[in-house]
Protein backbone atom coordinates (compact mmCIF):
# COMPACT_ATOMS: atom_id res chain seq x y z
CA UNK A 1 17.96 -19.48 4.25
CA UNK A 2 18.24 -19.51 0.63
CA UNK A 3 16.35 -17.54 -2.04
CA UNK A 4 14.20 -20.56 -2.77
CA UNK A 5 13.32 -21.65 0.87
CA UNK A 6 12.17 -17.50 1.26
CA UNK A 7 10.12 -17.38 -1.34
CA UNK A 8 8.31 -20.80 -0.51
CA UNK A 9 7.96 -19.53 2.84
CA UNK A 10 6.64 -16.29 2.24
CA UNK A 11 4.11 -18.07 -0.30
CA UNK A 12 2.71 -19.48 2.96
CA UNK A 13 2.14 -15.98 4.64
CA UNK A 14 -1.55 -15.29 4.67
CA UNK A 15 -1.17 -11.53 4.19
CA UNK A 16 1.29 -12.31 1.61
CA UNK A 17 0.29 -12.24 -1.62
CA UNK A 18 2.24 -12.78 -5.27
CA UNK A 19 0.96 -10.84 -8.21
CA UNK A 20 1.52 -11.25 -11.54
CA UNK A 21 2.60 -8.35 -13.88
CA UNK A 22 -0.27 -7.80 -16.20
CA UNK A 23 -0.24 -5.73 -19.51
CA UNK A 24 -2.01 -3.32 -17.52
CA UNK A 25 0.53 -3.39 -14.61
CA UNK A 26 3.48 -2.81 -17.51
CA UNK A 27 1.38 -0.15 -19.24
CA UNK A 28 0.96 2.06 -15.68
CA UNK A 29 4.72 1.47 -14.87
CA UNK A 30 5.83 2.64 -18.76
CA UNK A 31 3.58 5.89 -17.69
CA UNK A 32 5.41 6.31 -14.42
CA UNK A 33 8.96 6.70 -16.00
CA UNK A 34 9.27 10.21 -15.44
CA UNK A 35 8.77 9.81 -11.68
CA UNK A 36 11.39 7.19 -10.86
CA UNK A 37 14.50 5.80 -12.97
CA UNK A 38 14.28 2.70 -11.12
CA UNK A 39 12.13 0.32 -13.42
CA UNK A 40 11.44 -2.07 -10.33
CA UNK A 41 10.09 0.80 -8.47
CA UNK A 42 8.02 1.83 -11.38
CA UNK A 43 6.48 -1.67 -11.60
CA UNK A 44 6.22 -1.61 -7.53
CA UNK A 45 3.77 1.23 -7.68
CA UNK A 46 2.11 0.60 -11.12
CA UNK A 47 1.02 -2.67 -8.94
CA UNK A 48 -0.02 -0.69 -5.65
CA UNK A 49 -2.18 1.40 -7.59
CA UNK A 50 -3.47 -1.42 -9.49
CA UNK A 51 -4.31 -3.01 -6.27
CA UNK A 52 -5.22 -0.15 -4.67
CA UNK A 53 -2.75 -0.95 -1.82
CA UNK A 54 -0.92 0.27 0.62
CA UNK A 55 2.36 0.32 -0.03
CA UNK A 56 5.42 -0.70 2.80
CA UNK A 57 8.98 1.05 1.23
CA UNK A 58 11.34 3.81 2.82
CA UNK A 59 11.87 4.62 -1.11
CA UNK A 60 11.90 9.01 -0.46
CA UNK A 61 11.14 8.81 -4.44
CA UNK A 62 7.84 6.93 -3.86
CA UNK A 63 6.40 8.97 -0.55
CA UNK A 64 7.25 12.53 -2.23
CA UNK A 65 5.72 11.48 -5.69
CA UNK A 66 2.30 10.86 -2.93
CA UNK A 67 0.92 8.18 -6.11
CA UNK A 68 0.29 5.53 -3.45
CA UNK A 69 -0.28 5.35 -0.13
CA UNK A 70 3.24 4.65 1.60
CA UNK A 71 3.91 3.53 4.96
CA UNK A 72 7.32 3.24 6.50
């Protein structure tokens, strides 16, 4: 399946959703930095809290830093 087909599948999921990355989202995420080199994880979480998710990830980073809720 390509990239393209997966995405406009997933779109379709109704517990999917796509957010955005609002000024607020990149904001949280700049705060974050000390917590996690990975800028994609920083953004990641800066969203869960945002949304105040739960968040699916075997990231060790993200369950020992205990900022979200983690699952996996």
């Amino acid at each position: 399946m390509s990239v393209s087909d997966l995405v406009t599948h997933c779109e379709q999921l109704p517990f999917l959703r796509f957010i955005s990355v609002s000024p607020k989202i990149a904001l949280e995420a700049v705060k974050l930095e000390p917590f996690h080199a990975d800028p994609a994880d920083r953004f990641i979480v800066a969203s869960t809290l945002n949304l105040g998710a739960t968040l699916v990830t075997k990231d060790k980073r993200i369950h020992e830093s205990a900022l979200v809720k983690a699952v996996w």
